[in-house]
Protein backbone atom coordinates (compact mmCIF):
# COMPACT_ATOMS: atom_id res chain seq x y z
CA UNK A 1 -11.34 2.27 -14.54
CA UNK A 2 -9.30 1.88 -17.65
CA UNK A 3 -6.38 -0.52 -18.27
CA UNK A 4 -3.39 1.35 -16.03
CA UNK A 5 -5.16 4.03 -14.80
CA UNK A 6 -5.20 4.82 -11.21
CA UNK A 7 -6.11 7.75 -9.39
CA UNK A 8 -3.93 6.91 -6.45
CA UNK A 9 -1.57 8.85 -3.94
CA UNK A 10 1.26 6.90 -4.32
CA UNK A 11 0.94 5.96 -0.55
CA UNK A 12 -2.29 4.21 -1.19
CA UNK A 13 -3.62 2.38 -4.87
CA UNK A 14 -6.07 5.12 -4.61
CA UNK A 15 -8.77 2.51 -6.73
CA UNK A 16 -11.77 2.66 -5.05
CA UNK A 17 -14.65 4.83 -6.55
CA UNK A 18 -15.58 6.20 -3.28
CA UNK A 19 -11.86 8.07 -3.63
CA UNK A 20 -13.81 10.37 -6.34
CA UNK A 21 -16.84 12.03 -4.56
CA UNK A 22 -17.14 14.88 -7.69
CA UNK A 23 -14.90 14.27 -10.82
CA UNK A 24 -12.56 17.14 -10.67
CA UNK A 25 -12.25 15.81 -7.03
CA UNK A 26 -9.91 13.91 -5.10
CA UNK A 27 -10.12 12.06 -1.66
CA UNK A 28 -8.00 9.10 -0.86
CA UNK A 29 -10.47 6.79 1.70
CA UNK A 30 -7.05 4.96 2.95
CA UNK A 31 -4.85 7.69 4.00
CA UNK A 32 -7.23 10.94 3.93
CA UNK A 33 -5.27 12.97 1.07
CA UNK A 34 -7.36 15.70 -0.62
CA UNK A 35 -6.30 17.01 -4.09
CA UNK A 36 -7.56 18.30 -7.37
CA UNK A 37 -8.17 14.72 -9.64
CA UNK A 38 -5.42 16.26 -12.42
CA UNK A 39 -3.39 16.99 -9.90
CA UNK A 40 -3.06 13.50 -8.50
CA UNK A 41 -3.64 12.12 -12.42
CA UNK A 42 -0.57 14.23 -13.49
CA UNK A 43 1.86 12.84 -10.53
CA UNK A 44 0.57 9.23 -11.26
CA UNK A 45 1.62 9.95 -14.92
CA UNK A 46 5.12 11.98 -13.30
CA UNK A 47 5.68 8.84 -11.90
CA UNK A 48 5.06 6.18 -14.29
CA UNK A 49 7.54 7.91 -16.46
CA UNK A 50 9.98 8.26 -13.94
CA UNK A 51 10.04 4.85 -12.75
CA UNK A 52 9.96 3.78 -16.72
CA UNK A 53 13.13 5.78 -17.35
CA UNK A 54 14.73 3.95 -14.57
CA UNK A 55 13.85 0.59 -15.09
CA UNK A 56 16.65 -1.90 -16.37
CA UNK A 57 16.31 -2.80 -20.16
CA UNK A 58 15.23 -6.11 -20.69
């Protein structure tokens, strides 16, 4: 995986390689969520930015 990439759930850090059987596939081994990999990719990038906008400035 790249630098800051996950492919996680959000309930899980989603990591592993087994959580990618096919690549346009997702399957969390932790907590059993199945879901199209841009799917998941475009929530994990939803919430990055989300949690960025909230943070405090430095």
């Amino acid at each position: 995986m790249s630098r800051g990439r996950r492919s996680g759930t959000g309930s899980s850090s989603g990591t592993a390689k087994e959580n990618r059987p096919t690549q346009d596939t997702f399957h969390c081994t932790a907590c059993d969520h199945q879901a199209h990999a841009d799917t998941v990719g475009a929530l994990n990038v939803l919430r990055a930015g989300l949690a960025r906008r909230n943070a405090q400035p430095a």
